[in-house]
C-alpha atoms as a PDB file:
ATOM      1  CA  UNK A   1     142.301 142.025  78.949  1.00  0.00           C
ATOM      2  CA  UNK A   2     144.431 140.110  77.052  1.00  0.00           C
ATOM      3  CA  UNK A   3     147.190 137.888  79.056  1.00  0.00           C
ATOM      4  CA  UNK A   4     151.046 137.171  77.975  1.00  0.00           C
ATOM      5  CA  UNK A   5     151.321 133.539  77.612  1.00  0.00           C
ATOM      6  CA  UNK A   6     153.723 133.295  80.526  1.00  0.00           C
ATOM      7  CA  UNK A   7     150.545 134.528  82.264  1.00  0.00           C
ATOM      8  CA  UNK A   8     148.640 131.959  81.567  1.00  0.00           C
ATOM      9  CA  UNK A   9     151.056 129.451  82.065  1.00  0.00           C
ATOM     10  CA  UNK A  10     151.233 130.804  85.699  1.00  0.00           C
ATOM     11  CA  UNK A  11     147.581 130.221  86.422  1.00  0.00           C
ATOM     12  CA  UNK A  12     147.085 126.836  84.736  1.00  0.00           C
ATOM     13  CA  UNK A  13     149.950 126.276  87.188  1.00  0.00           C
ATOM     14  CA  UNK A  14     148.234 127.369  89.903  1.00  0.00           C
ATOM     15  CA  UNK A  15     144.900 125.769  88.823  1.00  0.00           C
ATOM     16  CA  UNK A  16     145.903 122.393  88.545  1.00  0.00           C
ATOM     17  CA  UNK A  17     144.896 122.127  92.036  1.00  0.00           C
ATOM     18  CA  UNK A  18     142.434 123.572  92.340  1.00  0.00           C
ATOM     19  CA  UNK A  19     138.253 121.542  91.740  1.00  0.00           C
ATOM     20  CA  UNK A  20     135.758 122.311  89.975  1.00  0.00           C
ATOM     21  CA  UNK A  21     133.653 124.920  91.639  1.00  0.00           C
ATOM     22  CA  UNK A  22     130.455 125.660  89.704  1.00  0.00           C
ATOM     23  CA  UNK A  23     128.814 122.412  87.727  1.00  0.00           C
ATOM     24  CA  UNK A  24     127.130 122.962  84.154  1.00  0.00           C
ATOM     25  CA  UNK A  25     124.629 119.927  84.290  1.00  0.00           C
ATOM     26  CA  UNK A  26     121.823 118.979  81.631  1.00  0.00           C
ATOM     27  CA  UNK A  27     119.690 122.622  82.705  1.00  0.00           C
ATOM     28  CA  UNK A  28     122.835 124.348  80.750  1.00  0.00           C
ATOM     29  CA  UNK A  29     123.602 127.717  81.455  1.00  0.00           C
ATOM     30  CA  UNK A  30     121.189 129.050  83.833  1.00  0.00           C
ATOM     31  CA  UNK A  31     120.671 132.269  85.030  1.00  0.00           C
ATOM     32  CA  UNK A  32     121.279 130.498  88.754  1.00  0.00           C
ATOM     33  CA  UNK A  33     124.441 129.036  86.795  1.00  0.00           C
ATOM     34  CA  UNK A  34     125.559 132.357  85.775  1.00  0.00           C
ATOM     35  CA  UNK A  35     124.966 133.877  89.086  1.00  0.00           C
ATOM     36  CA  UNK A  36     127.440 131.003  90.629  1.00  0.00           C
ATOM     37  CA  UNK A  37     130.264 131.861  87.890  1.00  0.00           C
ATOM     38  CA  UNK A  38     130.172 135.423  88.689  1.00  0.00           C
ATOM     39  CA  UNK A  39     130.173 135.034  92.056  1.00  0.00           C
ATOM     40  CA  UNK A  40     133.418 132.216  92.424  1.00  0.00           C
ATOM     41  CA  UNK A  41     134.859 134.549  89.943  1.00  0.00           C
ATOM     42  CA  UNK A  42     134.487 137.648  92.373  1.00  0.00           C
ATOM     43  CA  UNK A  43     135.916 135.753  95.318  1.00  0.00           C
ATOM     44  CA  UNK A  44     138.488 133.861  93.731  1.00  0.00           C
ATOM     45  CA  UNK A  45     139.633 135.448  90.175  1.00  0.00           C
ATOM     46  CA  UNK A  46     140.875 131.747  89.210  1.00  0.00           C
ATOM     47  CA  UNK A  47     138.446 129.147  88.457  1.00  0.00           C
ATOM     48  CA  UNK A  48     137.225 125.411  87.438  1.00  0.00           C
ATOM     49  CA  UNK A  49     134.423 124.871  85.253  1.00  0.00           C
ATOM     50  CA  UNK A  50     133.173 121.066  85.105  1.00  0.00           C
ATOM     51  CA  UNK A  51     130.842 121.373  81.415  1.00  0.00           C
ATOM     52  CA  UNK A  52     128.455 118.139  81.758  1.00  0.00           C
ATOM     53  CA  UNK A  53     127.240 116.670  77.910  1.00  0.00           C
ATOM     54  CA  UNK A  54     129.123 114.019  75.825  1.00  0.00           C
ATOM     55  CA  UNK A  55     129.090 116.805  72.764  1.00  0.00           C
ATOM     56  CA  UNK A  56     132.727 118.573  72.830  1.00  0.00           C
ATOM     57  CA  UNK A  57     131.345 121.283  70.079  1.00  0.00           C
ATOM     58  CA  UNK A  58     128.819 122.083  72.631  1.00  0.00           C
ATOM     59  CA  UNK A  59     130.738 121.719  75.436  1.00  0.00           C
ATOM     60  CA  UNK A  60     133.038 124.418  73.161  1.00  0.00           C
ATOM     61  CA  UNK A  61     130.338 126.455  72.397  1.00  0.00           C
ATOM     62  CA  UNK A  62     129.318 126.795  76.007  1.00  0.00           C
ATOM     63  CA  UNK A  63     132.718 127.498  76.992  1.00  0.00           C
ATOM     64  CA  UNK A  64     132.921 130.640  74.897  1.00  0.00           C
ATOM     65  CA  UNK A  65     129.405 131.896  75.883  1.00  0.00           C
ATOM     66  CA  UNK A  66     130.518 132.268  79.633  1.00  0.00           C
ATOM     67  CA  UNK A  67     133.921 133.848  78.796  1.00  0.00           C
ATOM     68  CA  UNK A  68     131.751 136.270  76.912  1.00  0.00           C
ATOM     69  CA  UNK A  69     128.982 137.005  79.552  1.00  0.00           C
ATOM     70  CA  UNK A  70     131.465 137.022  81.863  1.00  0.00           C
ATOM     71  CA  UNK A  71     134.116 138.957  80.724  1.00  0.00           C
ATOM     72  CA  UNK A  72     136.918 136.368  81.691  1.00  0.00           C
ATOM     73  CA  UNK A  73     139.755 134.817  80.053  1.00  0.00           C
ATOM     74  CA  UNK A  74     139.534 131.074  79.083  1.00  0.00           C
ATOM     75  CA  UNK A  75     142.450 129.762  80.429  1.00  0.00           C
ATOM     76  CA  UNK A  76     142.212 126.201  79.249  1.00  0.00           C
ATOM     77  CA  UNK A  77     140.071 123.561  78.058  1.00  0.00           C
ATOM     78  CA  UNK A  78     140.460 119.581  79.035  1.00  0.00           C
ATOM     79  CA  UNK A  79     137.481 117.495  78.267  1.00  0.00           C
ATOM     80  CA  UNK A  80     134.664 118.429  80.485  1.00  0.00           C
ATOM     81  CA  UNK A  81     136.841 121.018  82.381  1.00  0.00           C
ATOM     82  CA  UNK A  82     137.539 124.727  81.936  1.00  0.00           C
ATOM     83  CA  UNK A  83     139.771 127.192  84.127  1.00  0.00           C
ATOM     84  CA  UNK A  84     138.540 131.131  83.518  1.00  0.00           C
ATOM     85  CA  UNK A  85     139.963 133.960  84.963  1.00  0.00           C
ATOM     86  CA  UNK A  86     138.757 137.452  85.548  1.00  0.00           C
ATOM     87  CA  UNK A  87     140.868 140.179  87.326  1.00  0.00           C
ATOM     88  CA  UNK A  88     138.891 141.004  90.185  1.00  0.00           C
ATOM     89  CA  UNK A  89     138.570 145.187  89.683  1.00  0.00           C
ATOM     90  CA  UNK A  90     137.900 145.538  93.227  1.00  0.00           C
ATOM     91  CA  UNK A  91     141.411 144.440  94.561  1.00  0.00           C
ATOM     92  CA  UNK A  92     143.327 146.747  91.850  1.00  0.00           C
END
């Protein structure tokens, strides 16, 4: 599902509003944590990620293992923040 850059430019647009909605803390990624993703990524396609941890490689590595269990595109990346999306196949 790869996205045109104009894409993406449209939903970090649109995600600049928006807060964080699911929060990594020092458990990592849980299957309750995983459950939450999936779910805010069912209802709203367009999401905020807050990645606790002080270690960015982590915090990168982390990052890709959720766009991968999750099928979803990783919009962008700022510090302790990251904005996925997933097109909800329901709504097509």
């Amino acid at each position: 599902m790869p996205l045109t850059s104009k894409h993406k430019q449209q939903l970090k647009a649109q995600a600049h509003s928006l807060k964080p909605v699911v929060l990594l803390g020092n458990q990592g990624l849980t299957e309750a944590v995983n459950a939450e993703i999936d779910r805010a990524l069912l209802d709203h396609e367009l999401i905020k990620v807050r990645i606790g941890g002080e270690d960015r490689d982590e915090r990168k590595q982390l990052a890709t293992e959720i766009t991968k269990i999750h099928q979803a595109e990783l919009i962008q990346a700022i510090g302790k923040i990251i904005v996925l999306y997933r097109k909800n196949k329901s709504a097509a």
